[in-house]
C-alpha atoms as a PDB file:
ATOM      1  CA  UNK A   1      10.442 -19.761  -0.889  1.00  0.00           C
ATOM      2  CA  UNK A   2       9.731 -19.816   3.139  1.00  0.00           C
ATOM      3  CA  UNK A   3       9.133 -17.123   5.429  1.00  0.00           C
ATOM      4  CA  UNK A   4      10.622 -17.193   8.673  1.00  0.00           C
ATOM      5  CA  UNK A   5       9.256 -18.152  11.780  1.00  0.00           C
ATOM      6  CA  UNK A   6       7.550 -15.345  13.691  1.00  0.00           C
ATOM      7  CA  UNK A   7       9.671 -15.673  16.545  1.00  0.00           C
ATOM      8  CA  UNK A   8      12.890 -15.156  14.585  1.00  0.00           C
ATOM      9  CA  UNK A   9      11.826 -11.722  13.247  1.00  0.00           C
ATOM     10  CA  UNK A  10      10.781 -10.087  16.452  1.00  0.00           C
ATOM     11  CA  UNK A  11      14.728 -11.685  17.538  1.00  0.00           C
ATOM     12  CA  UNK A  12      15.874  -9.629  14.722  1.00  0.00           C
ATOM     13  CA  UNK A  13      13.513  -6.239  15.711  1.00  0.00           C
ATOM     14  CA  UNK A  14      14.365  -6.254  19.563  1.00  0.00           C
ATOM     15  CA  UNK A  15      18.054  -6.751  19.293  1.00  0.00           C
ATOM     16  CA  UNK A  16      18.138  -3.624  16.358  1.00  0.00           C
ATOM     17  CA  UNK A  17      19.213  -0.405  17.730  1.00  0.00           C
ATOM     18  CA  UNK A  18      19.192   1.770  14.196  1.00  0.00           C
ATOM     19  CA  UNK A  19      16.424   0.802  11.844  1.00  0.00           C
ATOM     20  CA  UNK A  20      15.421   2.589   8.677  1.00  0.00           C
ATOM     21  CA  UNK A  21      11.441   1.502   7.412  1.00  0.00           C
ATOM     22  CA  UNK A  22      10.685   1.410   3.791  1.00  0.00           C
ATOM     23  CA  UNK A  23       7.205   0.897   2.810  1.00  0.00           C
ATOM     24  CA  UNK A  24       6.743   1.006  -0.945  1.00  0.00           C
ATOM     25  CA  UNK A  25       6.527   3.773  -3.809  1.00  0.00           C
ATOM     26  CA  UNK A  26       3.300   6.131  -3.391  1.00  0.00           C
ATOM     27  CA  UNK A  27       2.893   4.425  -0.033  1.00  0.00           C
ATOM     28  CA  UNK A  28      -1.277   4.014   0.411  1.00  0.00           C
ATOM     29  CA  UNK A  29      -2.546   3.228   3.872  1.00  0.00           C
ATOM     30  CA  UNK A  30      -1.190   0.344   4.640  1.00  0.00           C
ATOM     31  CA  UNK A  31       1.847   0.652   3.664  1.00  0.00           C
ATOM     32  CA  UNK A  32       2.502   4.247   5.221  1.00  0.00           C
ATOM     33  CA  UNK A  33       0.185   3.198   8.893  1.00  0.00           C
ATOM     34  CA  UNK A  34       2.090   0.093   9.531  1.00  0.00           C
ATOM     35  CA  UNK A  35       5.615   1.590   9.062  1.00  0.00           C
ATOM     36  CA  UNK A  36       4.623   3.892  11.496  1.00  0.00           C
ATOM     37  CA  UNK A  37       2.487   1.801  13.431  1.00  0.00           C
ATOM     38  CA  UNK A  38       6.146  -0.281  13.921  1.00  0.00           C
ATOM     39  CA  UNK A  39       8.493   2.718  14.165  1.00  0.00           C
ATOM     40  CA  UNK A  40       6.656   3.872  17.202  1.00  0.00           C
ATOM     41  CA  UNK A  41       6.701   0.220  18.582  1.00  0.00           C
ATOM     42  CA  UNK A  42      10.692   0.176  17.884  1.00  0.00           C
ATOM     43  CA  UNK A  43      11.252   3.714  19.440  1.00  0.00           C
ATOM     44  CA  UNK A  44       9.659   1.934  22.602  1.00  0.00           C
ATOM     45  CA  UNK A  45      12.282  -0.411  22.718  1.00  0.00           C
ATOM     46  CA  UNK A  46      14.979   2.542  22.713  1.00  0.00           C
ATOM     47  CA  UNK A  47      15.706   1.422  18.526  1.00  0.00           C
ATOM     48  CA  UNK A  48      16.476   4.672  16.641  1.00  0.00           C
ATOM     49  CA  UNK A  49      13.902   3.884  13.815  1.00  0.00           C
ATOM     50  CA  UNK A  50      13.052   6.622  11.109  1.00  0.00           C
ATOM     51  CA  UNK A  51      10.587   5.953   8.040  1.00  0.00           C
ATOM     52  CA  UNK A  52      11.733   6.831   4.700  1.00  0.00           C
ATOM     53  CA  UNK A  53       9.100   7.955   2.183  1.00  0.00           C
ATOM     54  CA  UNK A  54       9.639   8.768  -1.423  1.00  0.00           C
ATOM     55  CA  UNK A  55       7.365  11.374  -2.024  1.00  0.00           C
ATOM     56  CA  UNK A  56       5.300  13.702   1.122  1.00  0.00           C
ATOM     57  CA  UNK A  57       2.849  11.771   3.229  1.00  0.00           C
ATOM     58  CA  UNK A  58      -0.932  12.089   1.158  1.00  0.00           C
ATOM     59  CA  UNK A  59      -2.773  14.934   2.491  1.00  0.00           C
ATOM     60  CA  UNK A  60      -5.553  11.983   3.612  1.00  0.00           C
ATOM     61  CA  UNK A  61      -3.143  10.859   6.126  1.00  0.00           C
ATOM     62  CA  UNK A  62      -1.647  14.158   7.745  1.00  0.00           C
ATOM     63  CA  UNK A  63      -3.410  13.604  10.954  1.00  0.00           C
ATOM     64  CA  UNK A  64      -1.698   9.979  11.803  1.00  0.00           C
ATOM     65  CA  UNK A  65       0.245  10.191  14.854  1.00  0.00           C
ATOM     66  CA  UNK A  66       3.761   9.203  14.562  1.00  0.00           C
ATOM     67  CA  UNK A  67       4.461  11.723  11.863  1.00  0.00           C
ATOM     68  CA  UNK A  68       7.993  13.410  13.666  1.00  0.00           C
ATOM     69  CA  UNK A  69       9.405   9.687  12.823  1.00  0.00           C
ATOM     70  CA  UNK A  70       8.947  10.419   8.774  1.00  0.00           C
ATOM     71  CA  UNK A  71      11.746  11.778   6.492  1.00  0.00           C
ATOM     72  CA  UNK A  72      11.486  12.220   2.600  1.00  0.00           C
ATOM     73  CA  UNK A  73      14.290  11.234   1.091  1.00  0.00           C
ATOM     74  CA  UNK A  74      16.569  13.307  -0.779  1.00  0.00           C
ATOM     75  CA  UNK A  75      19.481  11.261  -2.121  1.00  0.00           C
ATOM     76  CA  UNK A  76      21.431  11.496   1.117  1.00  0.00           C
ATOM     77  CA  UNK A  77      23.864   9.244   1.879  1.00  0.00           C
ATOM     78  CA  UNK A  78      23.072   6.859   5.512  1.00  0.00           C
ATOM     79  CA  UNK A  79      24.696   3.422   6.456  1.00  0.00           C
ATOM     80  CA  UNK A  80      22.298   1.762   8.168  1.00  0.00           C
ATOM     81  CA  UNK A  81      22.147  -0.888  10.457  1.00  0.00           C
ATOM     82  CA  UNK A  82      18.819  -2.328  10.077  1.00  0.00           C
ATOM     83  CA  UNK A  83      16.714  -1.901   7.020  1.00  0.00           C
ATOM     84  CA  UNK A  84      12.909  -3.140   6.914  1.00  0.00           C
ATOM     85  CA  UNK A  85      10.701  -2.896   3.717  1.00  0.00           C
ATOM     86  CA  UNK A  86       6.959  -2.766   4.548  1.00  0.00           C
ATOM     87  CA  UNK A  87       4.293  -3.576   2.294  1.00  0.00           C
ATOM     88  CA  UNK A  88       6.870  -4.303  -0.648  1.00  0.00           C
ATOM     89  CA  UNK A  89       6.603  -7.095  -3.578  1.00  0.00           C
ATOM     90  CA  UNK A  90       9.586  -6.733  -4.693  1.00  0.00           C
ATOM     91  CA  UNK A  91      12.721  -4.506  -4.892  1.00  0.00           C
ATOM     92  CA  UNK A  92      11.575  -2.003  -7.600  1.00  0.00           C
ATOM     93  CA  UNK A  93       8.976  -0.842  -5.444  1.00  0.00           C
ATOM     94  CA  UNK A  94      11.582   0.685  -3.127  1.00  0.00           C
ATOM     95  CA  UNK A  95      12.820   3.609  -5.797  1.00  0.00           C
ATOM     96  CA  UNK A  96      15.300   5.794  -5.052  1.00  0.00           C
ATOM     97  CA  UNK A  97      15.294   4.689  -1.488  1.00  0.00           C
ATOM     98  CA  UNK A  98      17.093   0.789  -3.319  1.00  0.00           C
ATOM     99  CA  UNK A  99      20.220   1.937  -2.636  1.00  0.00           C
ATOM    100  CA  UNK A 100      19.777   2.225   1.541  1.00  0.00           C
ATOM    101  CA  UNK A 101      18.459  -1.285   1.676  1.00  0.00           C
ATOM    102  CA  UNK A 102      21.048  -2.682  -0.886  1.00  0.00           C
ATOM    103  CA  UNK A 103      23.956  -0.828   1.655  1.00  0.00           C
ATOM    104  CA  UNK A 104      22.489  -2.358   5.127  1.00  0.00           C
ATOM    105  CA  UNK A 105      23.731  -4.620   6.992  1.00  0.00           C
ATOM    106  CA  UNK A 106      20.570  -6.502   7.701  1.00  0.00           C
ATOM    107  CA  UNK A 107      17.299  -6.249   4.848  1.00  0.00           C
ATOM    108  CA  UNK A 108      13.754  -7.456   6.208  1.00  0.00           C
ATOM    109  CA  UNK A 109      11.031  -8.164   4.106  1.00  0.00           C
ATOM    110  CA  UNK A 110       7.865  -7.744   5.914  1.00  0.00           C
ATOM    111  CA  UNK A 111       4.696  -8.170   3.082  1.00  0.00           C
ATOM    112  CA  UNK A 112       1.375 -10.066   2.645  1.00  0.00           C
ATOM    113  CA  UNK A 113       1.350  -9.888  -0.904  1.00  0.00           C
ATOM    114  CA  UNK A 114       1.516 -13.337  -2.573  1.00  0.00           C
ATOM    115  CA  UNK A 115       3.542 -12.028  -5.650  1.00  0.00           C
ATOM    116  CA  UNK A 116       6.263 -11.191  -2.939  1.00  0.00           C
ATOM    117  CA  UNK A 117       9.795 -12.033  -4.200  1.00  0.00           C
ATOM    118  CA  UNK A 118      11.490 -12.660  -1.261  1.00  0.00           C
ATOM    119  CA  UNK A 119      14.207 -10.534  -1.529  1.00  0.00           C
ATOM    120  CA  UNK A 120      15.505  -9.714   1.058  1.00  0.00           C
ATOM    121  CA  UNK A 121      17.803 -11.185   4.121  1.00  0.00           C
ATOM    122  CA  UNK A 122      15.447 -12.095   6.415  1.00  0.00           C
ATOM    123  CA  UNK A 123      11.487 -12.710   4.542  1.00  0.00           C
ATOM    124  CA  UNK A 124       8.335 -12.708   6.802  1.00  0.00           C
ATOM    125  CA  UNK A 125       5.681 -12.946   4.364  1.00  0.00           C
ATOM    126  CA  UNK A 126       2.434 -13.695   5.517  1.00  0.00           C
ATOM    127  CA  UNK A 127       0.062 -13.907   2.647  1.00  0.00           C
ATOM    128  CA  UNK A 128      -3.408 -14.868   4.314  1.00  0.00           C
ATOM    129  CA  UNK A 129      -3.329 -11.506   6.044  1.00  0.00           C
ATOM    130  CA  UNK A 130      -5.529  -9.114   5.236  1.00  0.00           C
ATOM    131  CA  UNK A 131      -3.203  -6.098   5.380  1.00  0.00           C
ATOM    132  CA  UNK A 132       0.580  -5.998   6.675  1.00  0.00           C
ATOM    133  CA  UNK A 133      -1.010  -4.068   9.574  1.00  0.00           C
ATOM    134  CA  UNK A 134      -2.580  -7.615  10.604  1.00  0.00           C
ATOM    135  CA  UNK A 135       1.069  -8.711  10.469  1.00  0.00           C
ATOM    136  CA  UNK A 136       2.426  -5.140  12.193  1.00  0.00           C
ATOM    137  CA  UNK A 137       0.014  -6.322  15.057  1.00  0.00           C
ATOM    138  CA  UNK A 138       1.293  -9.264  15.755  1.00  0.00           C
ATOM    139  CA  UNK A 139       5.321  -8.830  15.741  1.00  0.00           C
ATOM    140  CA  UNK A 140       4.475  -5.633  17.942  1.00  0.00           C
ATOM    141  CA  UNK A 141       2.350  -7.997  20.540  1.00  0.00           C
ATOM    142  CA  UNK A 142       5.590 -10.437  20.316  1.00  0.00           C
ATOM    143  CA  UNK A 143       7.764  -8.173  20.930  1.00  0.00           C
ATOM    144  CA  UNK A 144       6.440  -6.939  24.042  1.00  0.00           C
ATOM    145  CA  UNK A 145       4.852  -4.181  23.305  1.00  0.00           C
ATOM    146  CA  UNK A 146       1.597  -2.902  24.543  1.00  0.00           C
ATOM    147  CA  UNK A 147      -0.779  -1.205  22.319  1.00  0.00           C
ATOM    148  CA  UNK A 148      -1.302   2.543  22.764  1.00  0.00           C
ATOM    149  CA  UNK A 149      -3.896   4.808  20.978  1.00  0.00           C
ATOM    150  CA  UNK A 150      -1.305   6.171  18.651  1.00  0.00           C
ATOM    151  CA  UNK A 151      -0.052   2.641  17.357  1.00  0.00           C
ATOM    152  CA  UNK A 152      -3.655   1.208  17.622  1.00  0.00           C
ATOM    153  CA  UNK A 153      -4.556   4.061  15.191  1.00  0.00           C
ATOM    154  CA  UNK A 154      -2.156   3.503  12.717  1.00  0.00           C
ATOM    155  CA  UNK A 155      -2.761  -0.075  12.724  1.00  0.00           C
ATOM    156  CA  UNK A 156      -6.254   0.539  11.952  1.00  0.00           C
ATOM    157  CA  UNK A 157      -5.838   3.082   9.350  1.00  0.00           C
ATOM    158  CA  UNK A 158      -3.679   0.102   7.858  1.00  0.00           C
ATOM    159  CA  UNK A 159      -6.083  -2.769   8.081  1.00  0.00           C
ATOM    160  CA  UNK A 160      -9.242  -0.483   7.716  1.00  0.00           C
ATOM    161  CA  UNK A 161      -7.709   0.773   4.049  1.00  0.00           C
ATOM    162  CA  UNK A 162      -6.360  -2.572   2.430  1.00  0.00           C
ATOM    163  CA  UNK A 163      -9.880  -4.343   3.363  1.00  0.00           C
ATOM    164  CA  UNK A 164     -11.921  -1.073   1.684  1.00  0.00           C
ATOM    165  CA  UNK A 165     -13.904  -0.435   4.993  1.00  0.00           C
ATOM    166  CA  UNK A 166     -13.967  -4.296   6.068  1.00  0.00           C
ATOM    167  CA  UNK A 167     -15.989  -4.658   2.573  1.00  0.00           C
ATOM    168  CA  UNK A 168     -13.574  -7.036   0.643  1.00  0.00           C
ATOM    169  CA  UNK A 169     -12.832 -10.599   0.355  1.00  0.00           C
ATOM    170  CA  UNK A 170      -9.659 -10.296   2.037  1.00  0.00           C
ATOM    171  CA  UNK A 171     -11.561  -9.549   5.392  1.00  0.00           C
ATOM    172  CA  UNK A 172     -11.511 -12.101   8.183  1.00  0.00           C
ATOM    173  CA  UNK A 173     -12.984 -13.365  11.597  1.00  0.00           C
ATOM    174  CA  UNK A 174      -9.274 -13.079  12.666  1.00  0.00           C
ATOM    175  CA  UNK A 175      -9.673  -9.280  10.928  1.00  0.00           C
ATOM    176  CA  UNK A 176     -12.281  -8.227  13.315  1.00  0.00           C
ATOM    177  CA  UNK A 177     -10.482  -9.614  16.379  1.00  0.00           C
ATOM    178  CA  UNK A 178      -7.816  -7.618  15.774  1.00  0.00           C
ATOM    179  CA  UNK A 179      -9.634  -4.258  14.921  1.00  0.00           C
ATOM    180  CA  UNK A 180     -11.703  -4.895  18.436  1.00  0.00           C
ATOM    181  CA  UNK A 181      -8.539  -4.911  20.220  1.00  0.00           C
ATOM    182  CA  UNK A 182      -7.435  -1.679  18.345  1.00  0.00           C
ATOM    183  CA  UNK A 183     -11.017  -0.220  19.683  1.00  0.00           C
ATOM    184  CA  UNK A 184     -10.198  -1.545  23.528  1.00  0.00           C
ATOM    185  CA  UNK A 185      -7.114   0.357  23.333  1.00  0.00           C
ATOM    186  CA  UNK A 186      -8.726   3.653  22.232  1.00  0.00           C
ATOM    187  CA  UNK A 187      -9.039   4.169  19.017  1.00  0.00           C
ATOM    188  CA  UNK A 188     -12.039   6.371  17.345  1.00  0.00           C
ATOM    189  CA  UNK A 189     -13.495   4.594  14.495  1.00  0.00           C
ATOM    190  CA  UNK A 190     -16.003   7.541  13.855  1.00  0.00           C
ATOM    191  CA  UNK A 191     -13.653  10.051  13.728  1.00  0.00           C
ATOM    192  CA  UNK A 192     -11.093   8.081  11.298  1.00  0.00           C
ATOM    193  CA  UNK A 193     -13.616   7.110   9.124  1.00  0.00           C
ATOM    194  CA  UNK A 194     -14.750  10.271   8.355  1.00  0.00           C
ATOM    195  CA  UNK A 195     -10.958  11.202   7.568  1.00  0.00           C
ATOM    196  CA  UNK A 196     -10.193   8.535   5.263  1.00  0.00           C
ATOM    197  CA  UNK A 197     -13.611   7.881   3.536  1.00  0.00           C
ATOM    198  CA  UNK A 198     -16.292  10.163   4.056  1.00  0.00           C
ATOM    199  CA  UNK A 199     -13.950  13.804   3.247  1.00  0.00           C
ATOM    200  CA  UNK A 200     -11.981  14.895   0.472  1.00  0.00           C
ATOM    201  CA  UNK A 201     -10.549  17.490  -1.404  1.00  0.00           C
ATOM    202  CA  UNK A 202     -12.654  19.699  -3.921  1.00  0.00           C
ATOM    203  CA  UNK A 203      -9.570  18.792  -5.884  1.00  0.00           C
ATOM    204  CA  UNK A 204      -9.997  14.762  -5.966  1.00  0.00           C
ATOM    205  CA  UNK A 205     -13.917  15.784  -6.219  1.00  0.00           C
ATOM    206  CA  UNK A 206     -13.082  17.021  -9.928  1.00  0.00           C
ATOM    207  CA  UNK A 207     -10.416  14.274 -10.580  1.00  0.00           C
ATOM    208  CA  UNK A 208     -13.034  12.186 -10.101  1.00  0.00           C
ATOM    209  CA  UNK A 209     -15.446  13.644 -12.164  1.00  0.00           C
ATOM    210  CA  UNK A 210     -12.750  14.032 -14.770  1.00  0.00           C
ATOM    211  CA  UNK A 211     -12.522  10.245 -14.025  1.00  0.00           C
ATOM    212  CA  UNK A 212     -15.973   9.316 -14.628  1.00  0.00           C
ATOM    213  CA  UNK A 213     -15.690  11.193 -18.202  1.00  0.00           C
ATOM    214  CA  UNK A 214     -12.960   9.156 -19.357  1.00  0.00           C
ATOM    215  CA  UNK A 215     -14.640   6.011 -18.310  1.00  0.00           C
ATOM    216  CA  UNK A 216     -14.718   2.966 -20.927  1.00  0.00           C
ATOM    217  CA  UNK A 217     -16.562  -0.224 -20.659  1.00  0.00           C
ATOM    218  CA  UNK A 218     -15.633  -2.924 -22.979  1.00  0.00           C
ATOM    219  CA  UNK A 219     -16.331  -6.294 -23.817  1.00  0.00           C
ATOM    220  CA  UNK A 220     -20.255  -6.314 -23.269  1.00  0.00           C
ATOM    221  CA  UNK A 221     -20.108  -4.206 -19.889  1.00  0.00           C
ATOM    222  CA  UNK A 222     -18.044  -6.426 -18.203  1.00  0.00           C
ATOM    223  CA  UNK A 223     -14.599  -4.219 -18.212  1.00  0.00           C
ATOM    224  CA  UNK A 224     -14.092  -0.921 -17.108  1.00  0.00           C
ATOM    225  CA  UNK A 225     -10.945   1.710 -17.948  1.00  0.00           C
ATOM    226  CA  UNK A 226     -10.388   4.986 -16.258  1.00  0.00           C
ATOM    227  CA  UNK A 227      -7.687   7.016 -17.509  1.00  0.00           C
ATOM    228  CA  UNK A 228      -5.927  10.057 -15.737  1.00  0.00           C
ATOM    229  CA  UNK A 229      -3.111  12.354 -17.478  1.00  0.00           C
ATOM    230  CA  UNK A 230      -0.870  14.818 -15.940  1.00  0.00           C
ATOM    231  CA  UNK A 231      -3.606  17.150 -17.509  1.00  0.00           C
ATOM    232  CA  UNK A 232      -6.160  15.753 -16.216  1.00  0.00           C
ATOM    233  CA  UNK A 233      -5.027  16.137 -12.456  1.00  0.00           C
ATOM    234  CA  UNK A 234      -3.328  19.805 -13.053  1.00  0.00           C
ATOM    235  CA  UNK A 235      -6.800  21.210 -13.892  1.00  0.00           C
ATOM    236  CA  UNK A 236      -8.659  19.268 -11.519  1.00  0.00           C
ATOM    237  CA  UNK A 237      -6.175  21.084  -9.100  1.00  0.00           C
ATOM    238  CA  UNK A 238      -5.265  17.702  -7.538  1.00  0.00           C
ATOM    239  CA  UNK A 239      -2.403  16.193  -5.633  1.00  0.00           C
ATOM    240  CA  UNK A 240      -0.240  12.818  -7.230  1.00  0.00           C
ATOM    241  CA  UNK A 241      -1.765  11.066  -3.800  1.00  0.00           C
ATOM    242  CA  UNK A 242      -5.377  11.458  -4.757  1.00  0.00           C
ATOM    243  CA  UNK A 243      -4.934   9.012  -7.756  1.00  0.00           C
ATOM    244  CA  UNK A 244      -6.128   6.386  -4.573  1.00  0.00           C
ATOM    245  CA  UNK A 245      -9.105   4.887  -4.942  1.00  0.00           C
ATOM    246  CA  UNK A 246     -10.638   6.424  -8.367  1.00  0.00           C
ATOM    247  CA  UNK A 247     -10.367   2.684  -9.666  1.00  0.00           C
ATOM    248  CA  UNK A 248     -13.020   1.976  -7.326  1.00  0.00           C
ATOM    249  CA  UNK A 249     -15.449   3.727  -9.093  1.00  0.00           C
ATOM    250  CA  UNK A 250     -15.102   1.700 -12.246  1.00  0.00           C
ATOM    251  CA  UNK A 251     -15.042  -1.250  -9.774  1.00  0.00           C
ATOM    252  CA  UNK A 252     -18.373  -0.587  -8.219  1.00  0.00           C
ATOM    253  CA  UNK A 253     -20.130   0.173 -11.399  1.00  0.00           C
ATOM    254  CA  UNK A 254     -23.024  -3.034 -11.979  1.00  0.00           C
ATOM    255  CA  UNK A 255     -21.989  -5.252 -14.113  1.00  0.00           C
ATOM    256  CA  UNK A 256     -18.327  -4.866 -14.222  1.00  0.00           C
ATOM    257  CA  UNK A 257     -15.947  -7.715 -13.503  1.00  0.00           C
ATOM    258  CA  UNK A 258     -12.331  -5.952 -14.135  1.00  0.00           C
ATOM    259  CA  UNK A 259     -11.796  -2.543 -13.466  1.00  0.00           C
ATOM    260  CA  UNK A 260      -8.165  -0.674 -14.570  1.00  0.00           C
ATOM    261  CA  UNK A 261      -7.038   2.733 -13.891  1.00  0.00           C
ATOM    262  CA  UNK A 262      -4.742   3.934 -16.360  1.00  0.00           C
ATOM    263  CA  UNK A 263      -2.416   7.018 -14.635  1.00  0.00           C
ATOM    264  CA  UNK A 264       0.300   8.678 -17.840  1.00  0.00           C
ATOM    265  CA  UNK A 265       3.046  10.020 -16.482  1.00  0.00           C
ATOM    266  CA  UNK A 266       6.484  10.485 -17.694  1.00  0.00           C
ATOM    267  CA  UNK A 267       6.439   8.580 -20.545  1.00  0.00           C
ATOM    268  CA  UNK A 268       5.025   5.080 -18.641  1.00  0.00           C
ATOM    269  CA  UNK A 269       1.742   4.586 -17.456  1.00  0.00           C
ATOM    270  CA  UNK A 270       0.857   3.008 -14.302  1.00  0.00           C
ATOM    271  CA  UNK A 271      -1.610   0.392 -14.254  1.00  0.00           C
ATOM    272  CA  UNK A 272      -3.963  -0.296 -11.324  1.00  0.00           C
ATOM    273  CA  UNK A 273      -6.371  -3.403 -11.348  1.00  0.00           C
ATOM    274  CA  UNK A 274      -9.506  -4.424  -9.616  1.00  0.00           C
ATOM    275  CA  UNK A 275     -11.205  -7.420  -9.721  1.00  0.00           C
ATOM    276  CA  UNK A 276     -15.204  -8.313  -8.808  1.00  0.00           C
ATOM    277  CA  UNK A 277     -14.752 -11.557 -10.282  1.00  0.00           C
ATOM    278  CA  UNK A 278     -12.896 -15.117 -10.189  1.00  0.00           C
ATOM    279  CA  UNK A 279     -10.118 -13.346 -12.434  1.00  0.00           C
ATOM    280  CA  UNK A 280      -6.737 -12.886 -11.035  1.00  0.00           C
ATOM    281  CA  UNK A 281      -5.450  -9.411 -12.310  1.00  0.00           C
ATOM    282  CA  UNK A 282      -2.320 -10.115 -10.775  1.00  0.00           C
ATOM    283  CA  UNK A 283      -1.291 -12.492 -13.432  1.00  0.00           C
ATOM    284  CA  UNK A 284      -1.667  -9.785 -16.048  1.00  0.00           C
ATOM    285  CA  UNK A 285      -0.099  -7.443 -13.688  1.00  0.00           C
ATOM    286  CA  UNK A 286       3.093 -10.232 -13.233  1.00  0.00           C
ATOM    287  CA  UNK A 287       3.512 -10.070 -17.126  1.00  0.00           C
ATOM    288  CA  UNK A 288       4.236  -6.166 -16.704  1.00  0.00           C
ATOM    289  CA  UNK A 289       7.217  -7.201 -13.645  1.00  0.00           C
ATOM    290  CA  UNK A 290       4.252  -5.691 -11.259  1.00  0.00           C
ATOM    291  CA  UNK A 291       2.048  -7.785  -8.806  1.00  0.00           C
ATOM    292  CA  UNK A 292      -0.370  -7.736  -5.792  1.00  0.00           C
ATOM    293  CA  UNK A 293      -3.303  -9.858  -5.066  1.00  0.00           C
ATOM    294  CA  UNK A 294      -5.739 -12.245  -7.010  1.00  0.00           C
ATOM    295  CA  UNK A 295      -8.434  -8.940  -6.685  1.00  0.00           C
ATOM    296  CA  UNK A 296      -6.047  -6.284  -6.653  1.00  0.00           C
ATOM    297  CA  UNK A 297      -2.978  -5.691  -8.666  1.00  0.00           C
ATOM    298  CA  UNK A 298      -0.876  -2.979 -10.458  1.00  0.00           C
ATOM    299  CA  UNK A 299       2.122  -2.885 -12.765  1.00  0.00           C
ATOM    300  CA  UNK A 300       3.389   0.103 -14.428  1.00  0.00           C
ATOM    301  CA  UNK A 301       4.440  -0.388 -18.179  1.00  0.00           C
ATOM    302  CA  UNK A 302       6.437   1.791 -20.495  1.00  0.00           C
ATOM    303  CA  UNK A 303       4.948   2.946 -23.145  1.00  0.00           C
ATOM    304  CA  UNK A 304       2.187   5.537 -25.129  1.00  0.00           C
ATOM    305  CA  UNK A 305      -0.945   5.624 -23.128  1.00  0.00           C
ATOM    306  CA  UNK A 306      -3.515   3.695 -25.710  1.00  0.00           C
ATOM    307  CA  UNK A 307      -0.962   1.316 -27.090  1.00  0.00           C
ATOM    308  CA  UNK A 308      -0.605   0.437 -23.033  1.00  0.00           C
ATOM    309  CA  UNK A 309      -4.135   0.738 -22.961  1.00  0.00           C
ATOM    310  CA  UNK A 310      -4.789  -1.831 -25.975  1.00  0.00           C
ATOM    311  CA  UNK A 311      -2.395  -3.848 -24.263  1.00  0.00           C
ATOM    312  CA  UNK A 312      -4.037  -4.412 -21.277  1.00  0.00           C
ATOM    313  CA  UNK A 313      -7.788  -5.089 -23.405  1.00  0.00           C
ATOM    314  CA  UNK A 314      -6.123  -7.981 -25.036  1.00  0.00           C
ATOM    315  CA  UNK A 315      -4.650  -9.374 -22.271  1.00  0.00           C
ATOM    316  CA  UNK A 316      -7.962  -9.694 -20.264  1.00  0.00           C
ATOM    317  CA  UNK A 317      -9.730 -10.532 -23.257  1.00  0.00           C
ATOM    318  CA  UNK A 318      -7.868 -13.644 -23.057  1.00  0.00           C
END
């Protein structure tokens, strides 16, 4: 499948006048900054945009600008004109919220994730980028727009998340250029950095420690499992949201190629996966109907946590 030119989505954007924005289930910081990041760039151009989330913005996040444009969505019933999914593989990842793209009159697709589906209307899918708030950047410069602190902050929070602090693979010169034009335009990298990666919750402190004590390593060192029950986060006294990120510790640990977060909830268990290595998790994580990148992946896959989690071992084995 082929993505449309650039110039034929930011047609589509300007001439919109009502335009819902769905980034994806659990939306992390990419998803959730560049859906703002673009409903403030709509509002500019006098579009009634609102961003629908499934679940409350993560507590890491409450200070983003932008937030008056955010609704949770509650099984109401809208017709909208325009509806843009942000950050989204494929149509599953929408939830509850499948029903308000499946009812609009135009769908857009707007995702970097080389699992994408392309399914939707209109597809801009831009795998190379680094984050969809590479992407977010550029439609926004297209259409006219001129950067702002607010949307340069959102943008930033986007890009700055997806490529773990500019750290990972997926990190480019084009990256950088980007970020310093988010800087020219005001933004405070000190200050959001200490936000989103130097403070948390004593909550997440304990699910993390929780998480270190359920940590596995199999097959000579080289893979690493985490696993987190509802338990586990109720007496850690931590929020859904703070599940972000505790694969990383199994991902930095020496030696380990594969990392995997195991979350149990509700009788499935989602399935997060990190990769140090020339492995591409998102193959195993396309076997479960999930997807993402060749380093980072996630499925979720019905099912008893350690026959899931067996599952998974033999699969990577292999």
């Amino acid at each position: 499948m082929e993505t449309i030119p650039a110039s034929s989505i930011v047609d589509v954007l300007r001439k919109s006048e009502n335009s819902i924005i769905l980034p994806h289930v659990q939306a992390d910081g990419d998803a959730l900054c560049s859906s703002l990041a673009l409903a403030m760039a709509l509002k500019r151009l006098n579009n009634n945009a609102i961003l629908y989330l499934e679940e409350e913005i993560p507590r890491v996040y409450s200070f983003l600008p932008g937030r008056d444009l955010i609704k949770v969505y509650s099984n109401e019933v809208v017709s909208p004109g325009t509806v843009i999914a942000v950050d989204t593989g494929d149509l599953e990842r929408l939830g509850k919220r499948i029903s308000m793209f499946r009812d609009a009159r135009i769908t857009v697709n707007i995702d970097h994730h080389p699992t994408n589906t392309y399914f939707a209307g209109i597809n801009y899918v831009l795998p190379g980028s680094s984050a969809v708030g590479e992407i977010i950047y550029g439609l926004i410069g297209m259409m006219g727009v001129k950067l702002d602190k607010d949307i340069s902050t959102c943008l930033y929070v986007a890009i700055a998340t997806d490529t773990g602090g500019f750290r990972y693979a997926n990190t480019t010169s084009r990256t950088h250029e980007i970020v310093a034009d988010l800087v020219n335009a005001g933004v405070n990298i000190s200050e959001i950095s200490s936000k989103i990666f130097d403070s948390i919750s004593l909550g997440k402190l304990k699910l993390m420690g929780a998480a270190i004590n359920s940590l596995e390593l199999l097959d000579g060192g080289r893979i690493a499992f985490i696993t987190i029950t509802e338990k586990t986060i109720r007496v850690a006294g931590a929020s859904e949201d703070e599940c972000e990120g505790i694969v990383n510790l199994g991902k930095n640990l020496q030696g380990v190629e594969i990392a995997v977060l195991f979350r149990e909830k509700n009788g499935e268990v989602k399935v997060s996966l990190r990769s140090n290595s020339d492995a591409d998790v998102s193959i195993i994580a396309g076997k479960y109907g999930g997807g993402g990148h060749k380093n980072a992946a996630g499925c979720v896959v019905k099912g008893e946590l350690e026959y899931v989690k067996r599952r998974i071992e033999a699969d990577l084995k292999a």
